[in-house]
C-alpha atoms as a PDB file:
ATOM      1  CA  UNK A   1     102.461  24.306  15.765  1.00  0.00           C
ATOM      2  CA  UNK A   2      99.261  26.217  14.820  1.00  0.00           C
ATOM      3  CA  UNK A   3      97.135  24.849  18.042  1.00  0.00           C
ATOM      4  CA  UNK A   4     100.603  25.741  20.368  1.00  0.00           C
ATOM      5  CA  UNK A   5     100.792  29.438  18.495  1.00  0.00           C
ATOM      6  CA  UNK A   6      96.954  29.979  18.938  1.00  0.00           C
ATOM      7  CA  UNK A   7      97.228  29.141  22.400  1.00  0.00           C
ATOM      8  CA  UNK A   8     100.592  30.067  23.622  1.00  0.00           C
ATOM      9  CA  UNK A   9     101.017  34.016  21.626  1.00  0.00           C
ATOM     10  CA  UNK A  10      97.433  34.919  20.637  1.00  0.00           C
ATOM     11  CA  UNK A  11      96.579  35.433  24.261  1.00  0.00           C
ATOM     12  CA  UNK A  12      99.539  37.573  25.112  1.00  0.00           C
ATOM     13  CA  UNK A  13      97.880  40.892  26.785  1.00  0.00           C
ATOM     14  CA  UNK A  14      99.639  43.117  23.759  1.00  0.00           C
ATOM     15  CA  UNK A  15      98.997  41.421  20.938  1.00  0.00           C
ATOM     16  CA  UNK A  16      96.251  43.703  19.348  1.00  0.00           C
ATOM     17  CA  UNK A  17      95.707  41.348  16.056  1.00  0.00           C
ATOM     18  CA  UNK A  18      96.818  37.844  15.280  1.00  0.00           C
ATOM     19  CA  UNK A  19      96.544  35.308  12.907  1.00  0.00           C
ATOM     20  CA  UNK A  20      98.178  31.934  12.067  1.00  0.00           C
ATOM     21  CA  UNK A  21      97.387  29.348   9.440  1.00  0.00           C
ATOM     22  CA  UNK A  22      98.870  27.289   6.151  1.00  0.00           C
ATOM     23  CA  UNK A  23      99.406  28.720   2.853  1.00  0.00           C
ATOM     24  CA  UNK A  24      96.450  29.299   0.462  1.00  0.00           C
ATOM     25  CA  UNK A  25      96.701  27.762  -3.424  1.00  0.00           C
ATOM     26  CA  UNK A  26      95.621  30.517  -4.985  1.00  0.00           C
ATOM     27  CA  UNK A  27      98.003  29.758  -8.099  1.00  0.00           C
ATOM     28  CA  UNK A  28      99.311  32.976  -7.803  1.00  0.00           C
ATOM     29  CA  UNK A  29     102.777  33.284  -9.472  1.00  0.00           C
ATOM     30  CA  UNK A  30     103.890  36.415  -6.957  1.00  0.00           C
ATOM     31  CA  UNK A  31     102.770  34.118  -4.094  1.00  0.00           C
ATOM     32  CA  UNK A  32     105.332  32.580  -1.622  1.00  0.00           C
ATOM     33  CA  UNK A  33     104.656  29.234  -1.580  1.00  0.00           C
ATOM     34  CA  UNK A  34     107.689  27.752   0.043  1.00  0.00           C
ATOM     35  CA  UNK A  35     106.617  27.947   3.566  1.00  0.00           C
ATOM     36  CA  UNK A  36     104.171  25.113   5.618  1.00  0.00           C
ATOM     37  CA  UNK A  37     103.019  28.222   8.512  1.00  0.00           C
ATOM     38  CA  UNK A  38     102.560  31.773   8.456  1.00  0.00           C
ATOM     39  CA  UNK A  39     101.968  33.797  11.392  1.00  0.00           C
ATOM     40  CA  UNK A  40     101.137  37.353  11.461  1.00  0.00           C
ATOM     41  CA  UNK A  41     101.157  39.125  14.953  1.00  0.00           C
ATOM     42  CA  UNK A  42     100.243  43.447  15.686  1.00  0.00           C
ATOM     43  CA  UNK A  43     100.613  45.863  18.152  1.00  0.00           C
ATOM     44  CA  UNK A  44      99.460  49.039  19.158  1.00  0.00           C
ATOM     45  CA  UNK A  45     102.841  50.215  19.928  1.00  0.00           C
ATOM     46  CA  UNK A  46     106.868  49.215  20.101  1.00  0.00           C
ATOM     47  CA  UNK A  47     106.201  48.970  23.188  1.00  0.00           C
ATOM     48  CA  UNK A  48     103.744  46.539  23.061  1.00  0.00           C
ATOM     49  CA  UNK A  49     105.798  44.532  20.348  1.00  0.00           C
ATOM     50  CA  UNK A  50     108.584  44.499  23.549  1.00  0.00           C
ATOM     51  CA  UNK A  51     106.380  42.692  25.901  1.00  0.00           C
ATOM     52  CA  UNK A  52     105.373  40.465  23.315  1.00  0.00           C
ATOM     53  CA  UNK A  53     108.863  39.584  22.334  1.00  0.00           C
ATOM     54  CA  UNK A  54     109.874  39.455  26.600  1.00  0.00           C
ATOM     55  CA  UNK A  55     106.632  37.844  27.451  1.00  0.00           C
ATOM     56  CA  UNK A  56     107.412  34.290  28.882  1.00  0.00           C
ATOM     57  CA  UNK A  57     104.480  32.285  26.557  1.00  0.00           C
ATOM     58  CA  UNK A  58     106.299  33.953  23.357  1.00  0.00           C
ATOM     59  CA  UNK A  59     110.065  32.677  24.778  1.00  0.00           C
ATOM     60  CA  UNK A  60     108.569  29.622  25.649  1.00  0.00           C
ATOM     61  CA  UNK A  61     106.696  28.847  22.342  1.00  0.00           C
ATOM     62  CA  UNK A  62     110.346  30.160  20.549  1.00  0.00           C
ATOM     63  CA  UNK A  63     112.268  27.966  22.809  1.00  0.00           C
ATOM     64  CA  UNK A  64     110.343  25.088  22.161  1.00  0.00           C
ATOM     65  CA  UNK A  65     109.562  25.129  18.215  1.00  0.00           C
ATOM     66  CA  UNK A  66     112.610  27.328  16.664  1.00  0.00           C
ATOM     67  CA  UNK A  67     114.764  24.112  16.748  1.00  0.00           C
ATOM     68  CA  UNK A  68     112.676  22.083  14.706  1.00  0.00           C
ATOM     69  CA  UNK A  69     111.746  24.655  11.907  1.00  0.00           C
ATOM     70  CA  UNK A  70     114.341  24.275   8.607  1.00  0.00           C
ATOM     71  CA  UNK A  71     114.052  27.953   8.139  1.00  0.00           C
ATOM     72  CA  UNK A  72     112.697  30.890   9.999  1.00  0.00           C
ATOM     73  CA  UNK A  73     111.878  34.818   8.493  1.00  0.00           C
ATOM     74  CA  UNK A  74     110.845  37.043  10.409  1.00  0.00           C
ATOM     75  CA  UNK A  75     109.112  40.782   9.243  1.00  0.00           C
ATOM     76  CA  UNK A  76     109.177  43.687  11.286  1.00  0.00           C
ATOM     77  CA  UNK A  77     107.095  46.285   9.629  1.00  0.00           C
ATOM     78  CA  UNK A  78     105.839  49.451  10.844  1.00  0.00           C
ATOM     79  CA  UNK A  79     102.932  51.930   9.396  1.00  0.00           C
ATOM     80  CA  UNK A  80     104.419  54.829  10.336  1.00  0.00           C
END
């Protein structure tokens, strides 16, 4: 999953930061721990964030991994 997400989303021509990797044991109690990948994917602009989401290697990677995940969130922040 990490190797397919590096290769298939992190070289989408929008993405302006991205990172993807497997929970830390910090031993934090505030720290989510019930998750095996975490991805975390910016963008200059909504607009941006809609190629990314249209962009063929993003449906593609969706397409092919959402059916074998047990659970899926998803958090759309923005910093304005």
């Amino acid at each position: 999953l990490i190797e397919d997400s590096n290769k298939r989303l992190a070289t989408i021509p929008s993405v302006k930061e991205y990172f993807c990797g497997t929970h830390v044991p910090s031993g934090r109690a505030t720290v989510l721990t019930d998750y095996d990948v975490g991805l975390y994917v910016a963008f200059d602009s909504m607009e941006g964030y809609q190629a990314y989401v249209e962009h063929p290697g993003h449906v593609n990677f969706v397409n092919k991994w959402k059916p074998k995940m047990q659970s899926l969130r998803v958090y759309d922040i923005s910093g304005d």
